[in-house]
Protein backbone atom coordinates (compact mmCIF):
# COMPACT_ATOMS: atom_id res chain seq x y z
CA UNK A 1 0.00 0.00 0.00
CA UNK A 2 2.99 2.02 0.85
CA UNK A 3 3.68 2.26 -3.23
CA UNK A 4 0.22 3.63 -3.68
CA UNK A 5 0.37 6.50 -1.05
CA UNK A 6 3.46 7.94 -2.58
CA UNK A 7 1.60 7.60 -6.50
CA UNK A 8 -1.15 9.10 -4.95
CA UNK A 9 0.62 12.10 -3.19
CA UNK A 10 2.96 12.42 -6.47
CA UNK A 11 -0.26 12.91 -8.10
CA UNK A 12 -1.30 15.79 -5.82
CA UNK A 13 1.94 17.73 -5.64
CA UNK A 14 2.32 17.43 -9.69
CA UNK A 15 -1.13 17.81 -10.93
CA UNK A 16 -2.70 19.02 -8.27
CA UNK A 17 0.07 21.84 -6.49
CA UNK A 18 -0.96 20.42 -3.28
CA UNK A 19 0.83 22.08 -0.71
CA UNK A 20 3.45 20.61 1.40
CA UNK A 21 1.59 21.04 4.41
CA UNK A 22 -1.07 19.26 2.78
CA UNK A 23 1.08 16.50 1.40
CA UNK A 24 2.75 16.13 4.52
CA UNK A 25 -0.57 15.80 6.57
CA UNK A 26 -1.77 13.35 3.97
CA UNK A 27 0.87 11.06 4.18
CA UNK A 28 0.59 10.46 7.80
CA UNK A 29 -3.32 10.12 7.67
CA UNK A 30 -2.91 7.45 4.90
CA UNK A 31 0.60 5.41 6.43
CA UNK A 32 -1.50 5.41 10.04
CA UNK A 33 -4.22 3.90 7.81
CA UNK A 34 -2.05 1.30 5.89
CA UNK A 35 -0.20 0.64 9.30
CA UNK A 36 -3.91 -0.19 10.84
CA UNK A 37 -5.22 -2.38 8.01
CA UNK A 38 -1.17 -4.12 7.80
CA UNK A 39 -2.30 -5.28 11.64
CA UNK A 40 -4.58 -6.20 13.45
CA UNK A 41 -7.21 -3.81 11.29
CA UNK A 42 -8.91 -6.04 9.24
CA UNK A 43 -12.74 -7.04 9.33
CA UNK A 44 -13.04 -10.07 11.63
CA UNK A 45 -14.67 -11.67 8.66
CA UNK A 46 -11.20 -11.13 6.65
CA UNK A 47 -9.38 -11.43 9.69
CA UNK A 48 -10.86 -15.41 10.06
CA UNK A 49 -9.81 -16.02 6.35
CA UNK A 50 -6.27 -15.03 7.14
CA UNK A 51 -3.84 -17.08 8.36
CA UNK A 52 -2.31 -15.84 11.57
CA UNK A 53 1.19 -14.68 10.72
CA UNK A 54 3.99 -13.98 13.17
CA UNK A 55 5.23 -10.75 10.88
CA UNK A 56 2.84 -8.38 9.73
CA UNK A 57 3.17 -8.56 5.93
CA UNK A 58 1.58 -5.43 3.73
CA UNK A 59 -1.63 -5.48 2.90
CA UNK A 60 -2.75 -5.45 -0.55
CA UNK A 61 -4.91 -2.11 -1.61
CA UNK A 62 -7.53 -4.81 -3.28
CA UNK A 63 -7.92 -6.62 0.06
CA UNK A 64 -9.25 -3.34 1.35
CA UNK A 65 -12.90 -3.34 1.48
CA UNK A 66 -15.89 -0.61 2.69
CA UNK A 67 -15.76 -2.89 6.22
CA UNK A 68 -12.22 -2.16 6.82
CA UNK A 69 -12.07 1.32 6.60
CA UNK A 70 -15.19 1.69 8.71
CA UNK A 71 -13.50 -0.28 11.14
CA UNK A 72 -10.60 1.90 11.21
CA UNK A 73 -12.81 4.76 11.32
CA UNK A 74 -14.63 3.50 14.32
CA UNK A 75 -11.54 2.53 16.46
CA UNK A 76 -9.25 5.30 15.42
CA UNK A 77 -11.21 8.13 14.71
CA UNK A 78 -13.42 7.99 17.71
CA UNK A 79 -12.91 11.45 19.83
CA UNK A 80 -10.80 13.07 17.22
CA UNK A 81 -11.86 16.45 16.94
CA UNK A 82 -14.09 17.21 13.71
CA UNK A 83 -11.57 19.18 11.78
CA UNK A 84 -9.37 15.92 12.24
CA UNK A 85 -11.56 13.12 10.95
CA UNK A 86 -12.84 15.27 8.74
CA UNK A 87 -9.14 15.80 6.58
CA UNK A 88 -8.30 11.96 7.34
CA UNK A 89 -11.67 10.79 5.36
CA UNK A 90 -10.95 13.66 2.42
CA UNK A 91 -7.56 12.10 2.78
CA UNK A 92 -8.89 8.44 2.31
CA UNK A 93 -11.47 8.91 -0.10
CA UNK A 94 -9.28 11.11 -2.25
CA UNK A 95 -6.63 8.35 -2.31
CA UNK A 96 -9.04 5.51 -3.21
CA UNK A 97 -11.07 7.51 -5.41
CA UNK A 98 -7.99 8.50 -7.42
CA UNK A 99 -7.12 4.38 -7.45
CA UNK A 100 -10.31 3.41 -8.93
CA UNK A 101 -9.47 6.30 -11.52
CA UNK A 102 -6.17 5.03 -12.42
CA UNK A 103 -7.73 1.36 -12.53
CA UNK A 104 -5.39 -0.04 -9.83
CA UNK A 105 -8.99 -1.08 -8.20
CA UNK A 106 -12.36 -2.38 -9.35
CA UNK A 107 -14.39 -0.48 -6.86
CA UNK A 108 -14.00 2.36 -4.60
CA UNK A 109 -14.28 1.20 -0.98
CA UNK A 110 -14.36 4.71 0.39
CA UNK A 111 -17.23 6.05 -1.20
CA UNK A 112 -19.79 5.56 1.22
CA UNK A 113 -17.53 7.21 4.47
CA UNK A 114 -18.69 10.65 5.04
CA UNK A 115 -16.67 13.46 7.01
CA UNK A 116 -18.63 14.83 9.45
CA UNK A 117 -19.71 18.80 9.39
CA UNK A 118 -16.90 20.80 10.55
CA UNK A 119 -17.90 24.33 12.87
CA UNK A 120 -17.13 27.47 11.17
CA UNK A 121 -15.41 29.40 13.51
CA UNK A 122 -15.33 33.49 12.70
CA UNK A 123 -11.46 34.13 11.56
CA UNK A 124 -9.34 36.02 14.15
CA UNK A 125 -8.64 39.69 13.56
CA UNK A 126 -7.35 42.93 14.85
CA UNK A 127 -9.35 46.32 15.76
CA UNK A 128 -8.47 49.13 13.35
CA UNK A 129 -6.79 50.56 16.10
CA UNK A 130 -5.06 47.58 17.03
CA UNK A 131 -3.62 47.32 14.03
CA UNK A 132 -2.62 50.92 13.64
CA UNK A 133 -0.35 50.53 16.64
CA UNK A 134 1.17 47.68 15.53
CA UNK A 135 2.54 48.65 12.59
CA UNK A 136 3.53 52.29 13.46
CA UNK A 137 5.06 50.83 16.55
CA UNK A 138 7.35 48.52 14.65
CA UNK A 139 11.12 49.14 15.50
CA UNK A 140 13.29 50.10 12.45
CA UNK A 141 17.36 49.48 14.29
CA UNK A 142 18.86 47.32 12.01
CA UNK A 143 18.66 45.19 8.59
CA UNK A 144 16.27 42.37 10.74
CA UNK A 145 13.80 45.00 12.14
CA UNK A 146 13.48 46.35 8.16
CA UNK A 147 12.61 43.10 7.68
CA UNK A 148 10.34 42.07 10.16
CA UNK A 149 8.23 45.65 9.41
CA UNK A 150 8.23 44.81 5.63
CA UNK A 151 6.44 41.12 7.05
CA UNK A 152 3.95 42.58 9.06
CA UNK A 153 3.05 45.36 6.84
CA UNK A 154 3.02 43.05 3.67
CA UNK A 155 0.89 40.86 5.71
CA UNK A 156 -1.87 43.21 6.24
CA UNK A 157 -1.44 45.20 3.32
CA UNK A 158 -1.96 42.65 0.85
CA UNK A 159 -3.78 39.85 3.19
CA UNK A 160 -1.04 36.74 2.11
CA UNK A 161 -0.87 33.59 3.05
CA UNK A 162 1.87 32.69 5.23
CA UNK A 163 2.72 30.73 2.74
CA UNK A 164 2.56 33.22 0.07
CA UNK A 165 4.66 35.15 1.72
CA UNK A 166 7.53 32.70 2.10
CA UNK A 167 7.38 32.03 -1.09
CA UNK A 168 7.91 35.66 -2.31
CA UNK A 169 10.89 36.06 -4.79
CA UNK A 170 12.41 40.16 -5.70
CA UNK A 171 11.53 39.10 -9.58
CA UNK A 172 7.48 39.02 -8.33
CA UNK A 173 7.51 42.16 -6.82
CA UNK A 174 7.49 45.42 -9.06
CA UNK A 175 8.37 48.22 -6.99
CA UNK A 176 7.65 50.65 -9.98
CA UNK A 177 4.60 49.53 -10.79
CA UNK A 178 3.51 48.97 -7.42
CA UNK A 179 2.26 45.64 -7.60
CA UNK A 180 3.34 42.26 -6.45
CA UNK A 181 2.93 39.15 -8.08
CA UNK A 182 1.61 36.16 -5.51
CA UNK A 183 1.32 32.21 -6.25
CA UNK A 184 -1.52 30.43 -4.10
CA UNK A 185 -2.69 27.29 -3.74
CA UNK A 186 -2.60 25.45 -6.49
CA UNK A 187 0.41 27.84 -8.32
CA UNK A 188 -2.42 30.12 -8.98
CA UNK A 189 -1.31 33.57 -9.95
CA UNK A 190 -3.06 36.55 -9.18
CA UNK A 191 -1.18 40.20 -8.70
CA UNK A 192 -1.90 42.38 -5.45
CA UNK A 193 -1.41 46.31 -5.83
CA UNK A 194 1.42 47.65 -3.03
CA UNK A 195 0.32 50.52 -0.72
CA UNK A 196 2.34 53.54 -0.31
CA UNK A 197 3.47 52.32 3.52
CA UNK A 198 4.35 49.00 2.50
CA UNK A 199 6.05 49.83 -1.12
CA UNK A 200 8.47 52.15 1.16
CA UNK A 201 8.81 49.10 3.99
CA UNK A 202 10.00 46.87 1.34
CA UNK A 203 12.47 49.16 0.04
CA UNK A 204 13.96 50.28 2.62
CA UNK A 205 13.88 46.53 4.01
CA UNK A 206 15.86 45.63 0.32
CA UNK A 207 18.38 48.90 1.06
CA UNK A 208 19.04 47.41 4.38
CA UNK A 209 20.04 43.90 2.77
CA UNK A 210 22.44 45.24 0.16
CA UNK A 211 23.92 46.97 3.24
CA UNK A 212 24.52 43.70 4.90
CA UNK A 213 25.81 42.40 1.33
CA UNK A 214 22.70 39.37 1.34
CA UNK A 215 21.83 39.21 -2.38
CA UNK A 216 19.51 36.30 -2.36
CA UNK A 217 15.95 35.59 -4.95
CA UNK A 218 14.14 35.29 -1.51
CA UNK A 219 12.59 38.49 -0.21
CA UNK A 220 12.40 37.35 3.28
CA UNK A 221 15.18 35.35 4.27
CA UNK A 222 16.98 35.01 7.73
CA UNK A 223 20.71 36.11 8.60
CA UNK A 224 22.15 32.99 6.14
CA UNK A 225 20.39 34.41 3.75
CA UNK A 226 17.69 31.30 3.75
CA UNK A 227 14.15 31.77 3.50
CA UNK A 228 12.10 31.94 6.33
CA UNK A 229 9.67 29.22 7.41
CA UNK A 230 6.26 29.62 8.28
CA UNK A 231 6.91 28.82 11.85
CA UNK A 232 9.61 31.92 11.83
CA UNK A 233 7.26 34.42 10.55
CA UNK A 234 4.65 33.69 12.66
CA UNK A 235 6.99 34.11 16.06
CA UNK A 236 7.91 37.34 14.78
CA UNK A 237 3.83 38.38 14.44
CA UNK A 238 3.55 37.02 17.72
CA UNK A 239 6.58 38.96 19.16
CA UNK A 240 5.54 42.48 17.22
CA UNK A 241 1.53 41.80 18.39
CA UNK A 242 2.72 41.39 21.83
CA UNK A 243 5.04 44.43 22.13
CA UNK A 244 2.35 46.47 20.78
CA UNK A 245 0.25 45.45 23.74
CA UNK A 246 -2.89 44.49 21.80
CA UNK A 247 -5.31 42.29 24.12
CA UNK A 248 -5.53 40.17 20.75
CA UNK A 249 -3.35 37.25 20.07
CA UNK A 250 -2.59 37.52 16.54
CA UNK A 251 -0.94 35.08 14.07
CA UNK A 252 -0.09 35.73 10.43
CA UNK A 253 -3.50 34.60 9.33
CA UNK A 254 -5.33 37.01 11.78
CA UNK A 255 -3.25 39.90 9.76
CA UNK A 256 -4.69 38.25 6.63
CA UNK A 257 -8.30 38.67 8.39
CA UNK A 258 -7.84 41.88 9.56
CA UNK A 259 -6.83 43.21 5.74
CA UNK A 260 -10.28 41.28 4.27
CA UNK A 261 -12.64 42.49 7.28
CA UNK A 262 -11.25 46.23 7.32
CA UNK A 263 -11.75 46.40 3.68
CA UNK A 264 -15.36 45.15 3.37
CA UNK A 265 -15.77 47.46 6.83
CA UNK A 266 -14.64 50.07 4.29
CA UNK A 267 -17.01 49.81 1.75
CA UNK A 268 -15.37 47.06 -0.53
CA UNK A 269 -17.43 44.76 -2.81
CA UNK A 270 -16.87 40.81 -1.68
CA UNK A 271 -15.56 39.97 -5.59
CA UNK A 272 -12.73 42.56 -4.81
CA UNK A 273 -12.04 40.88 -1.71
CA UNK A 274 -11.71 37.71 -3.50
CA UNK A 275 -9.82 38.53 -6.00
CA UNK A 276 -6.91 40.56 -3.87
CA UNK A 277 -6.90 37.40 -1.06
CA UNK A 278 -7.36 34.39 -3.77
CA UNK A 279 -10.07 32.67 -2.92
CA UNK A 280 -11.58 30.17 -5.61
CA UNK A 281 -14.79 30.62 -4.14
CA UNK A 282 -17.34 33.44 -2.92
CA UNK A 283 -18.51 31.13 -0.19
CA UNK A 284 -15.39 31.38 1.24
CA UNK A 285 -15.06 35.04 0.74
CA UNK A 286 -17.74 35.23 2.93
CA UNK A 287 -16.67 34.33 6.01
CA UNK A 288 -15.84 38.29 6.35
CA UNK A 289 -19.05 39.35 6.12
CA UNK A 290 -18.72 39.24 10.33
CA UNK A 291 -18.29 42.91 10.61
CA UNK A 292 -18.20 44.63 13.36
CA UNK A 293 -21.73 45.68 15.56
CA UNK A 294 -20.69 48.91 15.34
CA UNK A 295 -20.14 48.96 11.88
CA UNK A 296 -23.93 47.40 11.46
CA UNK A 297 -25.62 50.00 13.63
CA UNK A 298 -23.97 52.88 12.08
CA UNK A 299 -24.89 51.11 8.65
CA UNK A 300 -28.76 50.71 9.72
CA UNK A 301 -29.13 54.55 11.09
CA UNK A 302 -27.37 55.82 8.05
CA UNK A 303 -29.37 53.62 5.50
CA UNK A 304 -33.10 52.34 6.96
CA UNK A 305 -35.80 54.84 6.79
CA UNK A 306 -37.76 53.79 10.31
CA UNK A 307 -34.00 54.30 12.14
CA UNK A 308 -34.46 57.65 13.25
């Protein structure tokens, strides 16, 4: 089975441009599902036509019936919070639905497991003001605190992905044009205008780099000159939120959130929104429309006739 999972996960990162987290996640959902069925995980109707073996030998993907993965699902999903079971079934019934494609199997065992219904939570974000005293109260010392204020303000002021973000080469952004270009999920392009504030952060963050002679493709990079991860962008968020004393704990997504929800707070249509934060869907746009009470009020009084 082990042969499959990496066909099936080649599949997703080449045709697909899964991303690594997802590939990553993936491949321990479906090797903790191989590694169940390899033991004692079968159906006890499969399990009594089996010999009993003293070493676990792999299990065969045709072997794997609707019985068996409903087993698994009952023993090892059981308690797992919803978000959980609900990637490790898209997990499993992408991987045997793509297997039935390829004609590797006759039938799809997976069809009939459902995820269950997963809570939307309202997205994180900072108060105008919040945010306001974050970024004006970013320290500018040194090369690293250029760079840190270019993250945070190209953060909010183009609502990236984390990911996005790390991913950010000098040929993408246009500095003359004002405009950035930014590859989502899926390597889907789409190009961002710069503000004024953070066109100026990232130059003087790119002045500050020649200074310390670091010529590297990479706009954000550490003191090697590497990229940054994910995790180190989000401790410096964390670290900047926290110095500005904001009663919000903010992550680089929550700057993402704050960009969308202060926009449509603004007067912005939802298809702009979309467009600037990537989203291959409305629906998901729409997650934003959780603005403010105050915003509503004001809104209603301004707009409704029987207000006054």
């Amino acid at each position: 089975m082990t042969e499959e999972i990496e066909l099936y996960l080649r599949h997703l990162a080449t045709e697909r441009q899964a991303s690594s987290h997802t590939l990553r996640a993936y491949r321990a959902d479906l090797l903790e599902l191989a590694g169940f069925l390899t033991g004692d995980g079968l159906s006890d109707r499969r399990r009594e036509k089996e010999r009993p073996q003293k070493k676990r030998r792999p299990i065969a993907v045709r072997k794997i019936g609707t019985a068996d993965l409903r087993r698994y699902a009952a023993e090892k999903l059981r308690g797992a919070r919803r978000s959980t079971v609900s990637r490790k079934v898209a997990a499993i019934r992408g991987f045997f639905r793509f297997l039935a494609r390829e004609g590797r199997l006759d039938r799809n065992p997976a069809s009939g497991l459902v995820a269950p219904k997963v809570e939307k939570r309202l997205p994180r974000f900072l108060p105008i003001d919040d945010t306001e005293r974050l970024l004006n109260g970013m320290p500018r010392d040194g090369a690293w605190e250029e760079r840190d204020r270019a993250i945070v303000e190209t953060l909010y002021s183009y609502g990236l992905r984390v990911s996005e973000l790390c991913g950010l080469d000098w040929s993408d952004v246009d500095l003359d044009n004002e405009c950035v270009r930014v590859f989502g999920k899926g390597r889907k392009e789409r190009i961002v205008p710069i503000g004024e504030i953070a066109l100026e952060a990232l130059r003087a963050y790119r002045k500050a780099l020649a200074a310390e002679k670091i010529d590297t493709d990479g706009v954000f990079v550490n003191r090697r000159g590497g990229r940054l991860t994910s995790r180190s962008v989000a401790r410096i968020v964390r670290a900047a939120v926290l110095r500005s004393g904001s009663p919000v704990s903010a992550s680089p997504h929550a700057l993402r959130h704050s960009f969308a929800t202060h926009l449509l707070n603004q007067g912005a249509d939802l298809r702009s929104i979309q467009e600037l934060l990537g989203h291959a869907s409305l629906s998901t746009t729409q997650r934003y429309t959780h603005v403010n009470l105050d915003h509503l009020m004001k809104a209603y009084d301004d707009a409704h006739p029987r207000a006054k």
